[in-house]
C-alpha atoms as a PDB file:
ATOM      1  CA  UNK A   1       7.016   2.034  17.722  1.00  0.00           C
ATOM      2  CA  UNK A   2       6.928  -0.825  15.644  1.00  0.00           C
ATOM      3  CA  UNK A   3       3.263  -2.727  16.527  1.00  0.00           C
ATOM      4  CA  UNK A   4       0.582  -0.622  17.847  1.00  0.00           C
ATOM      5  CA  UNK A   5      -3.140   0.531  16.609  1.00  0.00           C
ATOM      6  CA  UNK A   6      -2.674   1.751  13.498  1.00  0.00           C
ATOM      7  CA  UNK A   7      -4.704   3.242  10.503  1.00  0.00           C
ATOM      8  CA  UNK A   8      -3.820   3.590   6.594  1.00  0.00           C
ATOM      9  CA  UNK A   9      -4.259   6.127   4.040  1.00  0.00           C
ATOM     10  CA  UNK A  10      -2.957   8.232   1.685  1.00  0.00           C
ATOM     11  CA  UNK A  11      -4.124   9.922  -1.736  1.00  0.00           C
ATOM     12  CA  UNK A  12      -4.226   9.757  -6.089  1.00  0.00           C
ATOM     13  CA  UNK A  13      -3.122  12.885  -7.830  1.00  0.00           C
ATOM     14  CA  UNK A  14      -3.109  13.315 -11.242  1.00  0.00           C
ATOM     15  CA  UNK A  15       0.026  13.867 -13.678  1.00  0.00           C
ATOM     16  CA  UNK A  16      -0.572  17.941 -12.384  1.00  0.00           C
ATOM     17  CA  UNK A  17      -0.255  16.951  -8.663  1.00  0.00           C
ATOM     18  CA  UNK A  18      -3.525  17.652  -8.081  1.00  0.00           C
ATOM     19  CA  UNK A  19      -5.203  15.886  -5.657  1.00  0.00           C
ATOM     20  CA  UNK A  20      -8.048  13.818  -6.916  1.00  0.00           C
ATOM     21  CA  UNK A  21      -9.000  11.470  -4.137  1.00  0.00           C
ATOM     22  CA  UNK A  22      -8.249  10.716  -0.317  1.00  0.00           C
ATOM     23  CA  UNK A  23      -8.560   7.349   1.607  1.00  0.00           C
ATOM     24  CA  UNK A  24      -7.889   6.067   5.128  1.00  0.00           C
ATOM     25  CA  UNK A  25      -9.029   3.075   7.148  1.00  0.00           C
ATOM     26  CA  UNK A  26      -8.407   2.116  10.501  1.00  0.00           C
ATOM     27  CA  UNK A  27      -6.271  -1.152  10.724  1.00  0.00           C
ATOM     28  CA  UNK A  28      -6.088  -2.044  14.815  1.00  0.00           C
ATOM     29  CA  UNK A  29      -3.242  -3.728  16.093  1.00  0.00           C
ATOM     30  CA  UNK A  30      -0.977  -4.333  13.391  1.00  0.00           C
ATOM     31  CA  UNK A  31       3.060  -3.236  12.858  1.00  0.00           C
ATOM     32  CA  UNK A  32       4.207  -0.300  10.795  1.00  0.00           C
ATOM     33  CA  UNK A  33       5.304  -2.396   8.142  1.00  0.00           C
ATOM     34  CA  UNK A  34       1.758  -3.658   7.947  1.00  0.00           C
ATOM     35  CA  UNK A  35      -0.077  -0.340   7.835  1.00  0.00           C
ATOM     36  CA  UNK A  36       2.072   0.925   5.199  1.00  0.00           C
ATOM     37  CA  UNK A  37       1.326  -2.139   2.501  1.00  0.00           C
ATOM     38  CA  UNK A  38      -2.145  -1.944   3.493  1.00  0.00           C
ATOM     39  CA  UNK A  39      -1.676   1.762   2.563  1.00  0.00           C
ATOM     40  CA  UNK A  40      -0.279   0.881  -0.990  1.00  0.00           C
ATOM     41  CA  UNK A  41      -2.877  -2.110  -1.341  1.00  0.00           C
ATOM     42  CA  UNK A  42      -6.110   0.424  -0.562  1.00  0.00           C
ATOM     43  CA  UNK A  43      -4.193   2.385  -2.682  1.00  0.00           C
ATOM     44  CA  UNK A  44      -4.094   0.179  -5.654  1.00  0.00           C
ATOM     45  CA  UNK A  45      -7.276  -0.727  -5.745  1.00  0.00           C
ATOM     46  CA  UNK A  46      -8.724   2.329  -5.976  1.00  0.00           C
ATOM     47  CA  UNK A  47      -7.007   3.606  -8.781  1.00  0.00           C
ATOM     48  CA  UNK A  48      -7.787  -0.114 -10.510  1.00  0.00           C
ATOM     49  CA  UNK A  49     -11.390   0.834  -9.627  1.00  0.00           C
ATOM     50  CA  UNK A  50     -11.329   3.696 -11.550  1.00  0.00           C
ATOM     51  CA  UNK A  51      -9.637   2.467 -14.511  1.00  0.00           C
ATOM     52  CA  UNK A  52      -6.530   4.434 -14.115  1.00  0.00           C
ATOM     53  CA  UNK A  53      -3.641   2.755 -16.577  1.00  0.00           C
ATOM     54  CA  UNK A  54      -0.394   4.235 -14.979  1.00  0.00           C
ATOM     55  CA  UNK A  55       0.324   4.404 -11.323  1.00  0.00           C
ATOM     56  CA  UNK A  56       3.349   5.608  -9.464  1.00  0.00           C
ATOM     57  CA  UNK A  57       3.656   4.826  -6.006  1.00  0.00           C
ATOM     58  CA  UNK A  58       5.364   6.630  -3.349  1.00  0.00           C
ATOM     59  CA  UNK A  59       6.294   5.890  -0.058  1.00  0.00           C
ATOM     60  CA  UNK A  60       9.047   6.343   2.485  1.00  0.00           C
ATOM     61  CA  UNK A  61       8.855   3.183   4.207  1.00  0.00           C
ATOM     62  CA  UNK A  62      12.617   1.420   3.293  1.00  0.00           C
ATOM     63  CA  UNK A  63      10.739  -1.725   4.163  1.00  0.00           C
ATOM     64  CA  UNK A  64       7.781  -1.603   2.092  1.00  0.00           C
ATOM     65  CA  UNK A  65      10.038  -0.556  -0.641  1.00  0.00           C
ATOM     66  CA  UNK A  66      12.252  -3.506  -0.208  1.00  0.00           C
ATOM     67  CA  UNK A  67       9.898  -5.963  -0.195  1.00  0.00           C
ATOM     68  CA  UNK A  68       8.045  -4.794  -3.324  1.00  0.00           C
ATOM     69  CA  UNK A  69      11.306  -6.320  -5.102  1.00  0.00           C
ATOM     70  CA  UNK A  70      11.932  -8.997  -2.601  1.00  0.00           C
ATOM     71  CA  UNK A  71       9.379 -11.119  -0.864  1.00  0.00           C
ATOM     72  CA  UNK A  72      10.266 -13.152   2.464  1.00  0.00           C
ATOM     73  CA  UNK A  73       8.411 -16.599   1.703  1.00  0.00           C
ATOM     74  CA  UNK A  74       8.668 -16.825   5.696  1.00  0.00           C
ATOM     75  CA  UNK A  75       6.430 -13.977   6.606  1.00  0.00           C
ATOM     76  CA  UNK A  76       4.063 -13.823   8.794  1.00  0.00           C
ATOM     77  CA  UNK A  77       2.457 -11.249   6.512  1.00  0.00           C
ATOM     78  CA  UNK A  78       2.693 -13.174   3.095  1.00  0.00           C
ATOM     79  CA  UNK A  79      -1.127 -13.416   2.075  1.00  0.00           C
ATOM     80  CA  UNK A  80      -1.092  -9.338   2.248  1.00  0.00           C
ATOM     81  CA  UNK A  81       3.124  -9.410  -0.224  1.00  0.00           C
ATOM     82  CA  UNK A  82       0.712 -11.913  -2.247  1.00  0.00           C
ATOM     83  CA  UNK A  83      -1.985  -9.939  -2.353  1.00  0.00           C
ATOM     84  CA  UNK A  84       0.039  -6.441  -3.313  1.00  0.00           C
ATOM     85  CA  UNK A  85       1.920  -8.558  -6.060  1.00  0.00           C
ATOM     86  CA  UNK A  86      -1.056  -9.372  -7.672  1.00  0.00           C
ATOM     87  CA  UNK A  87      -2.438  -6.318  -7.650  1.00  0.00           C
ATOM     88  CA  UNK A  88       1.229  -4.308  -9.266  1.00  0.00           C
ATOM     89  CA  UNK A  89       0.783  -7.051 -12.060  1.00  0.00           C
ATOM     90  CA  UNK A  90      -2.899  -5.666 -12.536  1.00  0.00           C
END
């Protein structure tokens, strides 16, 4: 499926693997693709939000992967690329 209502989530751990903190949010109609960098965004900010200095992120999306090293300038979706660029350079 590759557009559908979606929602986005995932989780911080700490150096252990311990889980320290959960999120989700429902997105509505909005591709895979979409769902998962809204994922990593969410994501982002709330470790920046609670002063956390080194993040790893980890997803199994090829395509989100990819386009955190490559960004299409054609996009549809280039305010949310901008947006997670921004916040890796944080």
């Amino acid at each position: 499926i590759d557009e559908g209502f979606a929602a986005a989530g995932g989780y911080v751990r700490n150096h252990k693997g311990e889980w320290i903190i959960g999120f989700a949010r429902y997105l509505g109609n909005c591709s895979v693709l979409e769902a998962e960098l809204w994922g990593i965004l969410d994501g982002l900010n709330l470790t920046v939000d609670r002063c956390f200095q080194k993040v790893f992120i980890q997803t199994d999306n090829i395509e989100a992967i990819k386009l955190s090293w490559k960004i299409i300038w054609e996009s549809p979706i280039l305010p949310l690329l901008e947006e997670f660029i921004r916040q890796l350079k944080r």
